[in-house]
PDB file of N, CA and C in Angstrom:
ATOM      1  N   UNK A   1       0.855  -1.181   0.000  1.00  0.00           N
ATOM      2  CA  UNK A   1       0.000   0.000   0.000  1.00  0.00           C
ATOM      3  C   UNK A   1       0.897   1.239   0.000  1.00  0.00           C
ATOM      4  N   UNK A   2       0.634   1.967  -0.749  1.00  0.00           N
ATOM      5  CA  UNK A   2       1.275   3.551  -0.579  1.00  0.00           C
ATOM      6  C   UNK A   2       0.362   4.259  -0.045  1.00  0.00           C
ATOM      7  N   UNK A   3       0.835   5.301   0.589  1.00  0.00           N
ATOM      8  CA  UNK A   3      -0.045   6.420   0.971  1.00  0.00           C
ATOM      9  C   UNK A   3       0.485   8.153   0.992  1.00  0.00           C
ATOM     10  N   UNK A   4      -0.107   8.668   0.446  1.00  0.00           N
ATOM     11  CA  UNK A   4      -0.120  10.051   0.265  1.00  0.00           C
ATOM     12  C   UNK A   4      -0.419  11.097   1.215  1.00  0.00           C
ATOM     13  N   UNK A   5       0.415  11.653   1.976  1.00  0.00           N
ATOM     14  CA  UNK A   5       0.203  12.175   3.178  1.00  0.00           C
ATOM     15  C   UNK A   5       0.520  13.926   3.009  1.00  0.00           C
ATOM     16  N   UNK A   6      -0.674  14.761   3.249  1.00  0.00           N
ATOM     17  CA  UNK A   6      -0.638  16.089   2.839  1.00  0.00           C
ATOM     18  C   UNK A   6      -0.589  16.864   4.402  1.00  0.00           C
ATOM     19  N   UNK A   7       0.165  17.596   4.939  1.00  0.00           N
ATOM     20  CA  UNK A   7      -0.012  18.699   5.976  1.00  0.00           C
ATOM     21  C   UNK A   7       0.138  20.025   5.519  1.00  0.00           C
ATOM     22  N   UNK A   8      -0.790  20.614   5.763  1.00  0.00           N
ATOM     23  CA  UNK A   8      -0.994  22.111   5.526  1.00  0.00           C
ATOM     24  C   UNK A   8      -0.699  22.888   6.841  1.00  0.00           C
ATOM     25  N   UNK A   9       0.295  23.618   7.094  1.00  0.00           N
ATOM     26  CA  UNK A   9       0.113  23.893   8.313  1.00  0.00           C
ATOM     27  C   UNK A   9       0.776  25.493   8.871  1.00  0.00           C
ATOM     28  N   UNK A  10       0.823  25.855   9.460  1.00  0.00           N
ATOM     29  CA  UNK A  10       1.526  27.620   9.939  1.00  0.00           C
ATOM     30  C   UNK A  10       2.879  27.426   9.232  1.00  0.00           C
ATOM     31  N   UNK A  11       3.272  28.765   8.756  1.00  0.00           N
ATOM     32  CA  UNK A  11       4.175  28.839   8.314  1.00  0.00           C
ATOM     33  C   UNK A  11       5.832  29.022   9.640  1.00  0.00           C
ATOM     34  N   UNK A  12       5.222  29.520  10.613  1.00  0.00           N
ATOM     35  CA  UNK A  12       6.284  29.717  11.531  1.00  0.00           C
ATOM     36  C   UNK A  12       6.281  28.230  12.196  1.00  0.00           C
ATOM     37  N   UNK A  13       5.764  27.220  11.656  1.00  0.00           N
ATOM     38  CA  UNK A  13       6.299  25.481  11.933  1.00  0.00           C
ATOM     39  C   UNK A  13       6.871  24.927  11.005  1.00  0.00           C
ATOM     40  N   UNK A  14       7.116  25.374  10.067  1.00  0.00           N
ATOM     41  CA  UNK A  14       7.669  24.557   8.972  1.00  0.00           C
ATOM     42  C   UNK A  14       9.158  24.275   9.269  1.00  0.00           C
ATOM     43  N   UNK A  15      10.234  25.061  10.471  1.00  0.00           N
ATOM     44  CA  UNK A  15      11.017  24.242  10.421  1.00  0.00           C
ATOM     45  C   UNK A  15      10.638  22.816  11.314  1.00  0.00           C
ATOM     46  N   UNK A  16      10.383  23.559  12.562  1.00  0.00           N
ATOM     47  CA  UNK A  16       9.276  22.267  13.588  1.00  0.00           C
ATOM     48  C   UNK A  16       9.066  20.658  13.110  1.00  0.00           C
ATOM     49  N   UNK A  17       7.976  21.311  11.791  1.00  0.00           N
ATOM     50  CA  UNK A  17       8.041  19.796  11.065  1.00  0.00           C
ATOM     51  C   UNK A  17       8.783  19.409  10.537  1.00  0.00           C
ATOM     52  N   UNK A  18       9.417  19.934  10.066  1.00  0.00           N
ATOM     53  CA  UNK A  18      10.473  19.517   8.888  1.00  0.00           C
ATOM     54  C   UNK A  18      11.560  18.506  10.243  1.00  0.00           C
ATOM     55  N   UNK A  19      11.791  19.131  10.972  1.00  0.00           N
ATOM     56  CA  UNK A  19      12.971  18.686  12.142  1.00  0.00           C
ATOM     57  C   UNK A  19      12.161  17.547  12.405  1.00  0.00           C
ATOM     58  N   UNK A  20      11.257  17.260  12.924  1.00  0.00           N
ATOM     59  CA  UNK A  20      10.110  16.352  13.328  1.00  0.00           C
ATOM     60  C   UNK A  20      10.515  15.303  12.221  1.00  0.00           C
ATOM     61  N   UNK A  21      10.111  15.618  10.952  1.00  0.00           N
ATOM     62  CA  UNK A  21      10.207  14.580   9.759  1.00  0.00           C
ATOM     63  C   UNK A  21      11.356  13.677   9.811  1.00  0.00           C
ATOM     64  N   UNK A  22      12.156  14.498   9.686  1.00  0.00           N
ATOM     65  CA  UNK A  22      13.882  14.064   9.716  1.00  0.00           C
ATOM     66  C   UNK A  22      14.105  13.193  10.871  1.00  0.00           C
ATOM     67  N   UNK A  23      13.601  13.360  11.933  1.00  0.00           N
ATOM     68  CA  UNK A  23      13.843  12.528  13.494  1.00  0.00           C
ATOM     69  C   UNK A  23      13.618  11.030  13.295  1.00  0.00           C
ATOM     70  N   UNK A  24      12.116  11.526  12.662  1.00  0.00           N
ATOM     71  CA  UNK A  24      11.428   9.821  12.582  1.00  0.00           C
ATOM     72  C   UNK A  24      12.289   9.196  11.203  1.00  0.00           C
ATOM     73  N   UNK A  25      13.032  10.260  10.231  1.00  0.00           N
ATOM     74  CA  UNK A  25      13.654   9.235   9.282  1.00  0.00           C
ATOM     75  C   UNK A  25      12.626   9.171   8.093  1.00  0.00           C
ATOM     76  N   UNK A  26      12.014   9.930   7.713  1.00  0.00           N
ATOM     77  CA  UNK A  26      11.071  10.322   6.614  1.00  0.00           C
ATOM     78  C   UNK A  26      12.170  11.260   5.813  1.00  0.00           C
ATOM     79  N   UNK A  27      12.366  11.225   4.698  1.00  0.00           N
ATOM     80  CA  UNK A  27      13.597  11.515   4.021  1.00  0.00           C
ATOM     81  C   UNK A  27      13.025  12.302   2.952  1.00  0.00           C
ATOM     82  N   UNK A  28      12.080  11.670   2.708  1.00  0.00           N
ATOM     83  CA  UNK A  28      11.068  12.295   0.715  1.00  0.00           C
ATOM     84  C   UNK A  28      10.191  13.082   1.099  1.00  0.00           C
ATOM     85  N   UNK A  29      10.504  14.592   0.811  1.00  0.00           N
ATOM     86  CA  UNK A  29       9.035  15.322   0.844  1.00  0.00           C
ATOM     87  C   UNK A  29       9.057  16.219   0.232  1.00  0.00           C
ATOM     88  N   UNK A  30       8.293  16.842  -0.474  1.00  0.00           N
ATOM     89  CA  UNK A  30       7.918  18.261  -0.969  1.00  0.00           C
ATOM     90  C   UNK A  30       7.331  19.065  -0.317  1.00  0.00           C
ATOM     91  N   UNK A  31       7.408  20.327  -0.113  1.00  0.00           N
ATOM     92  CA  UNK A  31       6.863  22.130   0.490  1.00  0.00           C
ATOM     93  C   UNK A  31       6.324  23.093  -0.665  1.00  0.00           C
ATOM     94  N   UNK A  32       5.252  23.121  -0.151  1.00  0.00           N
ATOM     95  CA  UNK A  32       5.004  24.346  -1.268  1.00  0.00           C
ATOM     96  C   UNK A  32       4.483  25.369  -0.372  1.00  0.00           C
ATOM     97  N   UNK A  33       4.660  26.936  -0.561  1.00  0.00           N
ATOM     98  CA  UNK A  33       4.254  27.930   0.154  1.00  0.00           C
ATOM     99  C   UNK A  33       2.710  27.830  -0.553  1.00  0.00           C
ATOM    100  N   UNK A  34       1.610  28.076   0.328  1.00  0.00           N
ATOM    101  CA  UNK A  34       0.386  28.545  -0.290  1.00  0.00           C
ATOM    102  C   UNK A  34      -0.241  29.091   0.763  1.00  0.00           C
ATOM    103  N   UNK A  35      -1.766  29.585  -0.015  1.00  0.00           N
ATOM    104  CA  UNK A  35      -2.203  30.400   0.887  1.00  0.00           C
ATOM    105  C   UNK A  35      -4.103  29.480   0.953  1.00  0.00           C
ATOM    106  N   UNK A  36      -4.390  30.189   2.022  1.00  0.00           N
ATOM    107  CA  UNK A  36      -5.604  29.461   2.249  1.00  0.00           C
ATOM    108  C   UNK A  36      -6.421  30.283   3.535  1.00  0.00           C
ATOM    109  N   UNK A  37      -7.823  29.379   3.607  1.00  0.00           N
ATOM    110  CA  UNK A  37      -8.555  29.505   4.912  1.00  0.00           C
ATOM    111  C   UNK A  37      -9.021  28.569   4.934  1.00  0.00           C
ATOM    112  N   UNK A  38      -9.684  28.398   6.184  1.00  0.00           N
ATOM    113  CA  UNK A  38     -10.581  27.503   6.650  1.00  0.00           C
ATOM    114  C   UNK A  38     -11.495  28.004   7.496  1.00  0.00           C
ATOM    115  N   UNK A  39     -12.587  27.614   8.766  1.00  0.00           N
ATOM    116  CA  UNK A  39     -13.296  28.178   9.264  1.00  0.00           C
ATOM    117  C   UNK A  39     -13.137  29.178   9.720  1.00  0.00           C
ATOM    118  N   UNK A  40     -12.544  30.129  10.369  1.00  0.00           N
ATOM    119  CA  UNK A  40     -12.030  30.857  10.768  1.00  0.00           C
ATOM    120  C   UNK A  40     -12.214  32.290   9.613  1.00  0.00           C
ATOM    121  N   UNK A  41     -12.237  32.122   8.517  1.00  0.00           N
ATOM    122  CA  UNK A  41     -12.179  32.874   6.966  1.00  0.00           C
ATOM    123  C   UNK A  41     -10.965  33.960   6.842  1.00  0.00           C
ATOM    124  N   UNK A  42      -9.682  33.824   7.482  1.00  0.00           N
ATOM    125  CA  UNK A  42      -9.095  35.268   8.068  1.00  0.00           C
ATOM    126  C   UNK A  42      -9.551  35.779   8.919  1.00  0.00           C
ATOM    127  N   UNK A  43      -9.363  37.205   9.036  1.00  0.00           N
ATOM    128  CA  UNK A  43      -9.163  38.052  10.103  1.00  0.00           C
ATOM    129  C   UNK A  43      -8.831  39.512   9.193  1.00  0.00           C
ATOM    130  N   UNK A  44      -9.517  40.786  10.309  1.00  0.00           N
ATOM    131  CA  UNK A  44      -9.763  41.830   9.512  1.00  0.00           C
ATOM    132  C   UNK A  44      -8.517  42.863  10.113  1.00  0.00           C
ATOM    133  N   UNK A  45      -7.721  43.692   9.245  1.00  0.00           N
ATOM    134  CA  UNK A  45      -6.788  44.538   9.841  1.00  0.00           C
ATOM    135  C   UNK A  45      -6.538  45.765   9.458  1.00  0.00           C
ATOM    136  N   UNK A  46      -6.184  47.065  10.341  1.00  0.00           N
ATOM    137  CA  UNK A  46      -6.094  48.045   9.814  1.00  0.00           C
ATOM    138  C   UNK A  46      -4.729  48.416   9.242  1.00  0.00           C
ATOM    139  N   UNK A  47      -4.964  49.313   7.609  1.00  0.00           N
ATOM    140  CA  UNK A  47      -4.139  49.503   6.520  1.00  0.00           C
ATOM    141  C   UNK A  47      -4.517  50.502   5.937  1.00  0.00           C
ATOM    142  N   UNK A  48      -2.998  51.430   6.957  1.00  0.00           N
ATOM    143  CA  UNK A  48      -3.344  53.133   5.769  1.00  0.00           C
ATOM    144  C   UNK A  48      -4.766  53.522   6.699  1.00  0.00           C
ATOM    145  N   UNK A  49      -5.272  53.447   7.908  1.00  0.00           N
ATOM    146  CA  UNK A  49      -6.516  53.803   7.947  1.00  0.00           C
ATOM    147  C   UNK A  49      -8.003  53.145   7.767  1.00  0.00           C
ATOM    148  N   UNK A  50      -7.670  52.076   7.431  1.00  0.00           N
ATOM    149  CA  UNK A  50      -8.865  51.552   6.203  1.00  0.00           C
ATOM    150  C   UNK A  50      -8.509  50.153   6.819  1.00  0.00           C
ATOM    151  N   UNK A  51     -10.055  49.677   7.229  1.00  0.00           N
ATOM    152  CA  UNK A  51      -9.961  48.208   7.770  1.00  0.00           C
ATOM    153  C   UNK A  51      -9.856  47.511   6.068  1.00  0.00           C
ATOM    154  N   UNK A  52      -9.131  46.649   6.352  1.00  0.00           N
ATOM    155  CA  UNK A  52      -8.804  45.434   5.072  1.00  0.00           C
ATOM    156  C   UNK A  52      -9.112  43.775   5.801  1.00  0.00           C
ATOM    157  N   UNK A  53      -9.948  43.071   4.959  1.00  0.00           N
ATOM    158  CA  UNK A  53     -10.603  41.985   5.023  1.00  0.00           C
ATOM    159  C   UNK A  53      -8.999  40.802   4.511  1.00  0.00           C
ATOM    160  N   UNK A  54      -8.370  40.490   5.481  1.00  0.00           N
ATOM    161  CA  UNK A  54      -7.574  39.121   5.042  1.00  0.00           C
ATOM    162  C   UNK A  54      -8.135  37.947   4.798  1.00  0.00           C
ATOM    163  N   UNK A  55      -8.371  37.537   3.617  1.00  0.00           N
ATOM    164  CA  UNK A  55      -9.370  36.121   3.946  1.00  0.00           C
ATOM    165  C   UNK A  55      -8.313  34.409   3.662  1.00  0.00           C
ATOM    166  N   UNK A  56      -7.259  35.087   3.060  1.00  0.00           N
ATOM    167  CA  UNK A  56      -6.150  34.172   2.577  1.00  0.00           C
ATOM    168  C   UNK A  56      -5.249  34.049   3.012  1.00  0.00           C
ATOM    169  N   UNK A  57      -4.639  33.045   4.506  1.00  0.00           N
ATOM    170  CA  UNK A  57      -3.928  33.556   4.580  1.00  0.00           C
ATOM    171  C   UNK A  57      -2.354  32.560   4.598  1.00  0.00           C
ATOM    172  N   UNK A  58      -1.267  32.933   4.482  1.00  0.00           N
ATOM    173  CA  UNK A  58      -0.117  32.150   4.100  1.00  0.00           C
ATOM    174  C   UNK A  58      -0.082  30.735   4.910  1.00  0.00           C
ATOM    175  N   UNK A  59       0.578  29.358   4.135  1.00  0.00           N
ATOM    176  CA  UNK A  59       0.717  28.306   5.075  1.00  0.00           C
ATOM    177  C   UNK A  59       1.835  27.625   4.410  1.00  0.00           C
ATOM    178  N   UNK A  60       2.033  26.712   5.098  1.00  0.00           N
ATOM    179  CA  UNK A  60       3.045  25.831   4.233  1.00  0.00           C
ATOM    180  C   UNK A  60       2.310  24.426   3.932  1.00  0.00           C
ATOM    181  N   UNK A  61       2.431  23.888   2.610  1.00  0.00           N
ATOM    182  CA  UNK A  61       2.004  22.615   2.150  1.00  0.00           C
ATOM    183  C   UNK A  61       2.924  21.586   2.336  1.00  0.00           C
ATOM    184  N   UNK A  62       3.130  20.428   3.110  1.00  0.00           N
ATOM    185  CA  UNK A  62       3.997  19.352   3.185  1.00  0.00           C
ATOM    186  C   UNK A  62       3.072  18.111   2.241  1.00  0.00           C
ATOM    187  N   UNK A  63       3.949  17.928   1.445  1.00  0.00           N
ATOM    188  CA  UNK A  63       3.742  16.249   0.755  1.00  0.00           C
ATOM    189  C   UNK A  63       4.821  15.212   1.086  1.00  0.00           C
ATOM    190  N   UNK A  64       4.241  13.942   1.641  1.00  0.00           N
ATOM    191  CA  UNK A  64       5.159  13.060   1.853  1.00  0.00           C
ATOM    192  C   UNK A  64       4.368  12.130   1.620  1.00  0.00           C
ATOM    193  N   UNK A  65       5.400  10.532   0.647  1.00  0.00           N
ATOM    194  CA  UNK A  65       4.385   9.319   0.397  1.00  0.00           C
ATOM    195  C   UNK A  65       5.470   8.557   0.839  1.00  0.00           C
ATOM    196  N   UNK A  66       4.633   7.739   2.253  1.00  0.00           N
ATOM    197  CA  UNK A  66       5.038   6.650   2.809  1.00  0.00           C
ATOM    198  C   UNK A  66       4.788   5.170   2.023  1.00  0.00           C
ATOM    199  N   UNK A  67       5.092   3.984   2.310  1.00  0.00           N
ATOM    200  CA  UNK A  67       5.159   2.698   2.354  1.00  0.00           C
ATOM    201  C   UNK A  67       4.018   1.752   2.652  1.00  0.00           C
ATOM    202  N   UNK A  68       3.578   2.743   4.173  1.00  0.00           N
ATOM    203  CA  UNK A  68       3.195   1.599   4.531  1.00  0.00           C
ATOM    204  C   UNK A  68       2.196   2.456   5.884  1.00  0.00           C
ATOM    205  N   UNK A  69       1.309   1.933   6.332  1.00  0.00           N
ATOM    206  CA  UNK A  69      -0.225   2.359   7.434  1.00  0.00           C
ATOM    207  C   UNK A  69       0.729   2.629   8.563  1.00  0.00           C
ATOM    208  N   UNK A  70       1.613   2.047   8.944  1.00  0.00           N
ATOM    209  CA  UNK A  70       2.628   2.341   9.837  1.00  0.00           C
ATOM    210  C   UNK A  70       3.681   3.451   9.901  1.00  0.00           C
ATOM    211  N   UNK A  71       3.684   3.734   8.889  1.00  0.00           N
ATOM    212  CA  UNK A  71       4.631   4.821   8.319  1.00  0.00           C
ATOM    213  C   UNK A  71       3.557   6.073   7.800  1.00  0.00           C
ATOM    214  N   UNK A  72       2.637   5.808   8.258  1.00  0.00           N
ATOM    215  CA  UNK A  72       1.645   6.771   7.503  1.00  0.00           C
ATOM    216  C   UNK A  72       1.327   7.772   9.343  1.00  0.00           C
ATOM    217  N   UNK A  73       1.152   6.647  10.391  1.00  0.00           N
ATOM    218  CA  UNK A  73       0.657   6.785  11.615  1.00  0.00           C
ATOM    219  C   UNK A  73       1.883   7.516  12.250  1.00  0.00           C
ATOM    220  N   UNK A  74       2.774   7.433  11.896  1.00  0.00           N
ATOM    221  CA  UNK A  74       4.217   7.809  12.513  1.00  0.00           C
ATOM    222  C   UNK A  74       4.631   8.884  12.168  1.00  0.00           C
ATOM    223  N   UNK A  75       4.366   9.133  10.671  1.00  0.00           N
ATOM    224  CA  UNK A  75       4.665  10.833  10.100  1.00  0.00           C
ATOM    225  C   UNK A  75       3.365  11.934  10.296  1.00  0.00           C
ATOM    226  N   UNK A  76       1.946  11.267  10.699  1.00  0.00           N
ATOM    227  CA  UNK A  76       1.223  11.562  10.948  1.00  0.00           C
ATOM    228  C   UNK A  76       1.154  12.486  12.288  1.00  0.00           C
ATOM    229  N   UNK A  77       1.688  11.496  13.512  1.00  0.00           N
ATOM    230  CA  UNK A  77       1.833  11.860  15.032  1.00  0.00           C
ATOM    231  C   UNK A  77       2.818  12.993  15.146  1.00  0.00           C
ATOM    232  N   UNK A  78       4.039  12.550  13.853  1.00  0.00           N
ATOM    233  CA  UNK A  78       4.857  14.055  14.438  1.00  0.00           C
ATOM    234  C   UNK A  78       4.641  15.031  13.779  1.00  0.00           C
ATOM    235  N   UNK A  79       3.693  15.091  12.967  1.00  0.00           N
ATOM    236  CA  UNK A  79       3.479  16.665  11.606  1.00  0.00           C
ATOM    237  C   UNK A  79       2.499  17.064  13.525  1.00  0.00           C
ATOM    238  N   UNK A  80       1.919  16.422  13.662  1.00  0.00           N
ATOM    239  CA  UNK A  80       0.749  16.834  15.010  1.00  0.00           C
ATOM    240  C   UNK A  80       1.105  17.549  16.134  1.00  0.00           C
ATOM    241  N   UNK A  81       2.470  16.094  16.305  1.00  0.00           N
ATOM    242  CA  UNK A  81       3.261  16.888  17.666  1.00  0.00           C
ATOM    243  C   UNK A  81       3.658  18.937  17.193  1.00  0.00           C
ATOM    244  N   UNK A  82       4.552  18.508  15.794  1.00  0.00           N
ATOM    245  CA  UNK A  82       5.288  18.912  15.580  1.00  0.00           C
ATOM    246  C   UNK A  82       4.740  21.064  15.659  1.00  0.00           C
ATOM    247  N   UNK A  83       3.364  20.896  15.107  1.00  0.00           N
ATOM    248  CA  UNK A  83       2.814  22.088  13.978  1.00  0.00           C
ATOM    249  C   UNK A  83       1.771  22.447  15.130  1.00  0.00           C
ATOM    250  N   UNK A  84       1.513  21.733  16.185  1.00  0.00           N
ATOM    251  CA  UNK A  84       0.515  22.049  17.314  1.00  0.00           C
ATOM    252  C   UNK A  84       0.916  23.438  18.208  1.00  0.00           C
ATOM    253  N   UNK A  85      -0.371  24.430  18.300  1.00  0.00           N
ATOM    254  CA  UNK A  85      -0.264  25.502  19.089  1.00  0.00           C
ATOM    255  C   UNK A  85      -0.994  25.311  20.231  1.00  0.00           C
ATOM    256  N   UNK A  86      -2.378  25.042  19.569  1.00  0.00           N
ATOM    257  CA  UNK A  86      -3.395  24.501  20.237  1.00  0.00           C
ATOM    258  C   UNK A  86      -4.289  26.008  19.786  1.00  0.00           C
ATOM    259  N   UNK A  87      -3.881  27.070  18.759  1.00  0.00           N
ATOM    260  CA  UNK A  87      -5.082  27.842  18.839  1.00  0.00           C
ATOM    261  C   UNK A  87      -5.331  27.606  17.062  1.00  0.00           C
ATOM    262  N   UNK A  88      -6.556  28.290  16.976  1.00  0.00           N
ATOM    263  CA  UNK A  88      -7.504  28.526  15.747  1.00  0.00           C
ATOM    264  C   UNK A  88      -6.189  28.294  14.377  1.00  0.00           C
ATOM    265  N   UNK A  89      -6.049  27.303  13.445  1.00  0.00           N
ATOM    266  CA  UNK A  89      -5.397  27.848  12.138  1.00  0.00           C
ATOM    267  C   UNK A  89      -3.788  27.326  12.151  1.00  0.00           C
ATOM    268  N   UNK A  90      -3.827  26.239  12.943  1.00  0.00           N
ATOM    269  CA  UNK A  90      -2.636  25.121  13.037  1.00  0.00           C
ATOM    270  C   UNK A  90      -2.822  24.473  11.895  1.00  0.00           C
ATOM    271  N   UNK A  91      -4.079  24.114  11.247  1.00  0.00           N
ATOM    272  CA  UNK A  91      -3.504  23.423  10.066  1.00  0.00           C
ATOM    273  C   UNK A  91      -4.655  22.208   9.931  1.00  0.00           C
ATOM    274  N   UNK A  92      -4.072  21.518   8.707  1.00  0.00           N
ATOM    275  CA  UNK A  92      -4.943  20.002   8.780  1.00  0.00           C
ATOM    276  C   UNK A  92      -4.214  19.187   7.957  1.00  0.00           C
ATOM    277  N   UNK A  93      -4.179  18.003   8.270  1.00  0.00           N
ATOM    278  CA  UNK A  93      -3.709  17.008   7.500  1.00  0.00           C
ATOM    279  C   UNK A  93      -4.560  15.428   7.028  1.00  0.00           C
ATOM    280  N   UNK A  94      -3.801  15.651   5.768  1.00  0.00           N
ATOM    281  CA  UNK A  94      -5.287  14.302   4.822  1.00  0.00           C
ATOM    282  C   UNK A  94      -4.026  13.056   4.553  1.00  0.00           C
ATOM    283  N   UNK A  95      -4.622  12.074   4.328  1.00  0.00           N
ATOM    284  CA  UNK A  95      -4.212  10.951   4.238  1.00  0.00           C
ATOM    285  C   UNK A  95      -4.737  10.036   3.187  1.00  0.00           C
ATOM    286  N   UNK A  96      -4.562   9.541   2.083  1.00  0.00           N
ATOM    287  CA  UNK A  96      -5.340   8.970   1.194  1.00  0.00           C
ATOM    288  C   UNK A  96      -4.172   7.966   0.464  1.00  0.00           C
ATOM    289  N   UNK A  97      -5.000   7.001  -0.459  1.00  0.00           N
ATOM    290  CA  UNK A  97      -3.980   5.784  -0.611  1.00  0.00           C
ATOM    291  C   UNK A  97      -4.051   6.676  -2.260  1.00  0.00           C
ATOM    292  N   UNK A  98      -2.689   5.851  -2.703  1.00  0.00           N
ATOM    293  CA  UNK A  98      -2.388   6.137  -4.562  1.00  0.00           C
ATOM    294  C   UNK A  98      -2.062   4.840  -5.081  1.00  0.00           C
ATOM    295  N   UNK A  99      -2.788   5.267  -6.325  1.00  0.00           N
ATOM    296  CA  UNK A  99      -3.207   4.176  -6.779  1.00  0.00           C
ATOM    297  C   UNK A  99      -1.692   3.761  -7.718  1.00  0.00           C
ATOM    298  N   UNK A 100      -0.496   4.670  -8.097  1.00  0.00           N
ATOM    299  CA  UNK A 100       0.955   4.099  -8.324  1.00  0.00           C
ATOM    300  C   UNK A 100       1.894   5.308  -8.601  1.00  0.00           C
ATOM    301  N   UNK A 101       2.701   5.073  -8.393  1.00  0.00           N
ATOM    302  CA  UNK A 101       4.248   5.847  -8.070  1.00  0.00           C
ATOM    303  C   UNK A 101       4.862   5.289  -9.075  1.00  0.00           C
ATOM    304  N   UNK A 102       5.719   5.877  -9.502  1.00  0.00           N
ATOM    305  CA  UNK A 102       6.531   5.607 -10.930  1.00  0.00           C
ATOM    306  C   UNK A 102       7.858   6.777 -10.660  1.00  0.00           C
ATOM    307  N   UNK A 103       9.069   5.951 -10.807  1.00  0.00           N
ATOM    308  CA  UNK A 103      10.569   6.882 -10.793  1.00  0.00           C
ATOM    309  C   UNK A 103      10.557   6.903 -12.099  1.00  0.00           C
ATOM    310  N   UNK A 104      10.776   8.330 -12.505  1.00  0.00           N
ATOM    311  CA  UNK A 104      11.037   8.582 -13.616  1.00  0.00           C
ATOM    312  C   UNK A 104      12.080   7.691 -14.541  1.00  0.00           C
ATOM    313  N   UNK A 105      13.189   8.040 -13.990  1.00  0.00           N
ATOM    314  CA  UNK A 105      14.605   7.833 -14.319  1.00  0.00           C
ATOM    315  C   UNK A 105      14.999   6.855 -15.018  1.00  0.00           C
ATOM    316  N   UNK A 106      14.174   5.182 -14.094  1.00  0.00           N
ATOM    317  CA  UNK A 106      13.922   3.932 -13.759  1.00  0.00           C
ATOM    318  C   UNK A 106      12.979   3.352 -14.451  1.00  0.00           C
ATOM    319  N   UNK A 107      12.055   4.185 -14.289  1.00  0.00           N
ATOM    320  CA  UNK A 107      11.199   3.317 -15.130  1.00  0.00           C
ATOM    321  C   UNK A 107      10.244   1.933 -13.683  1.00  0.00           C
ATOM    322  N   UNK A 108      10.673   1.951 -12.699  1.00  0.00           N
ATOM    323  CA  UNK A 108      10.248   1.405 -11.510  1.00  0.00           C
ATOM    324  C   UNK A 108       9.207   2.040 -10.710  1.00  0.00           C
ATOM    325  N   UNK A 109       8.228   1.030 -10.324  1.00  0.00           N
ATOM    326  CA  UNK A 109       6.967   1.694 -10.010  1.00  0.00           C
ATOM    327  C   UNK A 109       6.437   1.107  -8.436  1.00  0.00           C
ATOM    328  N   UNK A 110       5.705   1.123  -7.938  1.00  0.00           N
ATOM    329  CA  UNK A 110       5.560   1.051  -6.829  1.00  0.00           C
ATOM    330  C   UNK A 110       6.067   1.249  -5.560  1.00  0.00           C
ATOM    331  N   UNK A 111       6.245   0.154  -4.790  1.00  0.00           N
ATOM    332  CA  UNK A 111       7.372  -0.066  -3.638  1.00  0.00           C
ATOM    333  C   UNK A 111       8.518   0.543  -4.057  1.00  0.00           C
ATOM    334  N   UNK A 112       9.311   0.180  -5.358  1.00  0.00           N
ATOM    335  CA  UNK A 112      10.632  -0.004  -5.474  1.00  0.00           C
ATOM    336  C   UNK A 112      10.819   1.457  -6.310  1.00  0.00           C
ATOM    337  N   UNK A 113       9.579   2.221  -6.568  1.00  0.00           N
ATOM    338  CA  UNK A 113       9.992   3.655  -7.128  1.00  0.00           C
ATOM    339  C   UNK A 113       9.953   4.675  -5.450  1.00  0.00           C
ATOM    340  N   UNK A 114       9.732   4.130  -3.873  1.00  0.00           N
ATOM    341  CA  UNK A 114      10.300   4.706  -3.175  1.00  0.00           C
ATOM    342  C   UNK A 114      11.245   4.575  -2.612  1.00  0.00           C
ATOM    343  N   UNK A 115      11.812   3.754  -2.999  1.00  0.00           N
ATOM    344  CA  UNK A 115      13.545   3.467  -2.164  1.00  0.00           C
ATOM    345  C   UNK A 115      14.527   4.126  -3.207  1.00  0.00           C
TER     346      UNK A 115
END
């Protein structure tokens, strides 16, 4: 089984997780800066005088594809430990299986396109 593991989370954790990742020995991941909301919709601030409506606001995207339900539970617990404030807009993380992985290079697909 592979699994596809997404954390979206504050940008002032991204080293946090990242250090977190590395501990447990999770080696493969991608970051993308993006921006977003969730319940919360932003927050309103004054600019120049003039209240301004933030509704988007910056996060960091982590992608990592584990092996295995075990390796899914383990990078899971520390993106949690790792990105936790405990207030409004820490983040969320999804978990879903893929259906195949393919190394370019190689030409090797599954299991053996993550090692």
């Amino acid at each position: 089984m592979i699994i596809k593991v997404e954390a979206i989370v504050r940008e002032d954790k991204f080293e946090d997780v990242k250090d977190a990742l590395a501990q447990i020995e999770v080696n493969g991941l991608t970051v993308s800066q993006v921006m977003g909301c969730g319940k919360s919709k932003g927050y309103t601030e004054i600019v120049r005088g003039s209240e301004v409506e933030i509704s988007l606001l910056p996060k960091i995207k982590f992608e990592i594809v584990v092996s295995s339900e075990e390796w899914e539970r383990k990078t899971i617990e520390a993106i949690k430990k790792a990105a936790c404030t405990g207030n409004v807009g820490d983040g969320k993380i999804f978990s879903y299986d893929l259906r195949t992985v393919t190394r370019i290079r190689t030409s090797e697909s599954g299991y053996d396109a993550l090692n």
